[in-house]
Protein backbone atom coordinates (compact mmCIF):
# COMPACT_ATOMS: atom_id res chain seq x y z
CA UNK A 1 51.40 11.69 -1.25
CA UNK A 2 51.29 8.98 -3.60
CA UNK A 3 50.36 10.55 -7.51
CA UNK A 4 46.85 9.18 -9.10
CA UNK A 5 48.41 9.24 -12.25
CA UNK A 6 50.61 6.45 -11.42
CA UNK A 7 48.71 3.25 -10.76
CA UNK A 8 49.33 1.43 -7.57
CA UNK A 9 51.90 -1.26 -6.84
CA UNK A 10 50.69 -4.63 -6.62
CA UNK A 11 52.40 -7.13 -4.53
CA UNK A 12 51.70 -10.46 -3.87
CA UNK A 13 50.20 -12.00 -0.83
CA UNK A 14 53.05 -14.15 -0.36
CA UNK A 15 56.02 -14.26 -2.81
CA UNK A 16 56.86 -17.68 -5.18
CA UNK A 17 52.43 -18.61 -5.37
CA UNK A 18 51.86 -17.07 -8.50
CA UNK A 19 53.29 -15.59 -11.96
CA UNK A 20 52.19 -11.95 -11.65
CA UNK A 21 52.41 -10.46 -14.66
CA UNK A 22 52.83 -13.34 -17.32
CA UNK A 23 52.54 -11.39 -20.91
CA UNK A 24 49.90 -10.37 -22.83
CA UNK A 25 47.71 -12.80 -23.86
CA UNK A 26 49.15 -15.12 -21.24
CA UNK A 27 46.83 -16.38 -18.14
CA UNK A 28 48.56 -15.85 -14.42
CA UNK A 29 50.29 -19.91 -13.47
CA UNK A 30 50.16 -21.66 -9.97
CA UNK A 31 54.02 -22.35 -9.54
CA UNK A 32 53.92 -26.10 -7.78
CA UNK A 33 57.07 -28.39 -7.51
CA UNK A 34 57.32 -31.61 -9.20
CA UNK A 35 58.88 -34.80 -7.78
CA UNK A 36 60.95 -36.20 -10.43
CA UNK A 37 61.41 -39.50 -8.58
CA UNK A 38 57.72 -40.26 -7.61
CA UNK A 39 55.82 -38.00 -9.83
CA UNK A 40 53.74 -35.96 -6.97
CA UNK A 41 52.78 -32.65 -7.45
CA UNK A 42 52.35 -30.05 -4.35
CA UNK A 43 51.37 -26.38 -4.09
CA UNK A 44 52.58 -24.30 -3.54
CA UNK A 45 56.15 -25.26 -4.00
CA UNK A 46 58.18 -27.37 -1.78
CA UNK A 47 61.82 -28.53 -1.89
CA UNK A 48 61.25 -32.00 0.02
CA UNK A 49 58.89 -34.38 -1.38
CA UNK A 50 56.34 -35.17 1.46
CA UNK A 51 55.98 -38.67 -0.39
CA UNK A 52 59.21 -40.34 -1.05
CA UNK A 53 61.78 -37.73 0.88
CA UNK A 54 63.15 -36.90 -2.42
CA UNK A 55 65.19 -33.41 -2.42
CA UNK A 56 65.53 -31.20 -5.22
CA UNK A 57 61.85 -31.14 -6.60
CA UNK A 58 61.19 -29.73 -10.66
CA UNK A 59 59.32 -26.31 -10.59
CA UNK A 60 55.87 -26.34 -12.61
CA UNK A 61 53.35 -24.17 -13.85
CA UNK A 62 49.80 -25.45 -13.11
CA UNK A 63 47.01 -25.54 -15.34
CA UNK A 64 45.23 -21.69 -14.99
CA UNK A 65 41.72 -24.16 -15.17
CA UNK A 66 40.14 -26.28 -12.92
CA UNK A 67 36.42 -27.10 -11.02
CA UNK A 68 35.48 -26.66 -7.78
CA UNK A 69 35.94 -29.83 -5.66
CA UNK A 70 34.45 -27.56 -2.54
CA UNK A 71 33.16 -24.26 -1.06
CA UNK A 72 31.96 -22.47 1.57
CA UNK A 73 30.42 -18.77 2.32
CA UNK A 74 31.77 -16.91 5.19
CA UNK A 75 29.54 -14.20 6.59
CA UNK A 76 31.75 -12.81 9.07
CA UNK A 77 35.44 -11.25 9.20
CA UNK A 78 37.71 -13.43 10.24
CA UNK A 79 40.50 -13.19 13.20
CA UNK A 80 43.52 -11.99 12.27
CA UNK A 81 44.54 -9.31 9.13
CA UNK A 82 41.84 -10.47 6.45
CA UNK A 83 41.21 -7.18 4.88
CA UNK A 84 38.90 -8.37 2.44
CA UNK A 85 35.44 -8.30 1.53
CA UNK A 86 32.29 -9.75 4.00
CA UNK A 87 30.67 -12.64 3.04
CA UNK A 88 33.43 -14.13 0.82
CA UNK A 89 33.28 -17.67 -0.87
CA UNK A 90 36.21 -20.23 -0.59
CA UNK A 91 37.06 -23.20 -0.83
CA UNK A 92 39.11 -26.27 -2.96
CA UNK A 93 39.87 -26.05 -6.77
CA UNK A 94 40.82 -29.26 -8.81
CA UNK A 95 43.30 -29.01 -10.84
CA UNK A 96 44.02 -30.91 -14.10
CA UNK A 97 47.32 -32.03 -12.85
CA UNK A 98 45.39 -33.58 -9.59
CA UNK A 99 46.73 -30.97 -7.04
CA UNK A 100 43.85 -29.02 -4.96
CA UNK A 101 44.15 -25.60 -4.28
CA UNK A 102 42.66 -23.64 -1.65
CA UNK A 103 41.50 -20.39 -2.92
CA UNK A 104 38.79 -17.74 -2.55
CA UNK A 105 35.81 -17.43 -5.07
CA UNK A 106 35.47 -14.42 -7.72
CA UNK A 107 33.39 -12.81 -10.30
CA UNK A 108 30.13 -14.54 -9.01
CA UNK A 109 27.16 -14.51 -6.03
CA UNK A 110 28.22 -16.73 -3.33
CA UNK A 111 25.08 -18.61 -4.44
CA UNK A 112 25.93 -18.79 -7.73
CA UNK A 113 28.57 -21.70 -6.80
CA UNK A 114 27.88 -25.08 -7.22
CA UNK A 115 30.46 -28.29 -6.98
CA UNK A 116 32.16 -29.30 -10.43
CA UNK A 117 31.90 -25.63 -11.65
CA UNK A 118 34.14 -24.95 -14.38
CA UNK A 119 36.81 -22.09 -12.91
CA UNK A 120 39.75 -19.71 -14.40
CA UNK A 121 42.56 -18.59 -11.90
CA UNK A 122 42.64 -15.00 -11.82
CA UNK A 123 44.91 -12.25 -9.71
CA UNK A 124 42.78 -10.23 -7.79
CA UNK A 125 43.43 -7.14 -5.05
CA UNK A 126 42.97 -8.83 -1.67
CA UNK A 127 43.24 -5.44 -0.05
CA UNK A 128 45.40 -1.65 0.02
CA UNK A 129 48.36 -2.02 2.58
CA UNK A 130 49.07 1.29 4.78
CA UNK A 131 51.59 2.53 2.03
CA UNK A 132 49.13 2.48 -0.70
CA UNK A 133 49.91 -1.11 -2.35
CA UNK A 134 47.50 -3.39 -4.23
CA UNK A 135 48.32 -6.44 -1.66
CA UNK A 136 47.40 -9.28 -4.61
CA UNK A 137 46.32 -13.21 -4.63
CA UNK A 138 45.36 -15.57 -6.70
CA UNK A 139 41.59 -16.46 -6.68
CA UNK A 140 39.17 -18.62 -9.10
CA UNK A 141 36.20 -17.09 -11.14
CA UNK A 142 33.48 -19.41 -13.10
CA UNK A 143 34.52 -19.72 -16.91
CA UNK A 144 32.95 -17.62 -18.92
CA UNK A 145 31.52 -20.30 -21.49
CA UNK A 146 33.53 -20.37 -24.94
CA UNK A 147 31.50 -21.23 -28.01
């Protein structure tokens, strides 16, 4: 029986998307790959540049802001092992660097959404595996605004 004075595990979705625990005052990072021959960025990271062929590609952090490029509500549980929340909002973030995540929409009403948003990644529970783990992913909010 797992202790409540303990806090949970959290692992990530999938290993090598995002920094998990960055520092204190530091916001999580996309980790994308670089190519250092044509410039073209790609998330997550890759070792093969789908542009040129080059091998060997730099690893980057990626800006933790961006604005919605595109979104959609989902009112039903998908097929599959989604364990999260119904309706959910995703969609495709722009990134300052020019790369486009996919991601899921936090921290707001569905309807709240709107194209060109301003956005902050953010590490979010996607769901509690069978052991008692906080299965994590990364996820975009709205930005608070900052006088």
């Amino acid at each position: 029986m797992k202790s409540s004075s303990h806090p949970a595990q959290r692992v990530p979705v999938k290993s090598g998307l995002f920094t998990l625990d960055p520092g204190p005052g530091q916001p999580p990072r996309l980790l994308a790959s670089r190519c250092p021959s044509c410039g073209e960025i790609f998330f997550p990271r890759r070792s093969i540049c789908q542009n040129c062929q080059t091998e060997n590609l730099e690893p980057i952090e990626l800006s933790p802001r961006g604005k919605i490029f595109s979104f959609t509500v989902v009112m039903q549980r998908p097929p599959g092992d989604y364990l999260g929340p119904v309706p959910y909002a995703f969609g495709w973030v722009e990134l300052p660097e020019g790369v486009r995540v996919e991601t899921l929409y936090t921290g707001c009403r569905p309807e709240e959404l709107s194209l060109g948003m301003k956005v902050e990644l953010v590490i979010e529970t996607l769901h509690t595996d069978s052991e008692g783990r906080e299965i994590v992913c990364h996820k975009f909010r709205p930005l608070q605004d900052v006088a």
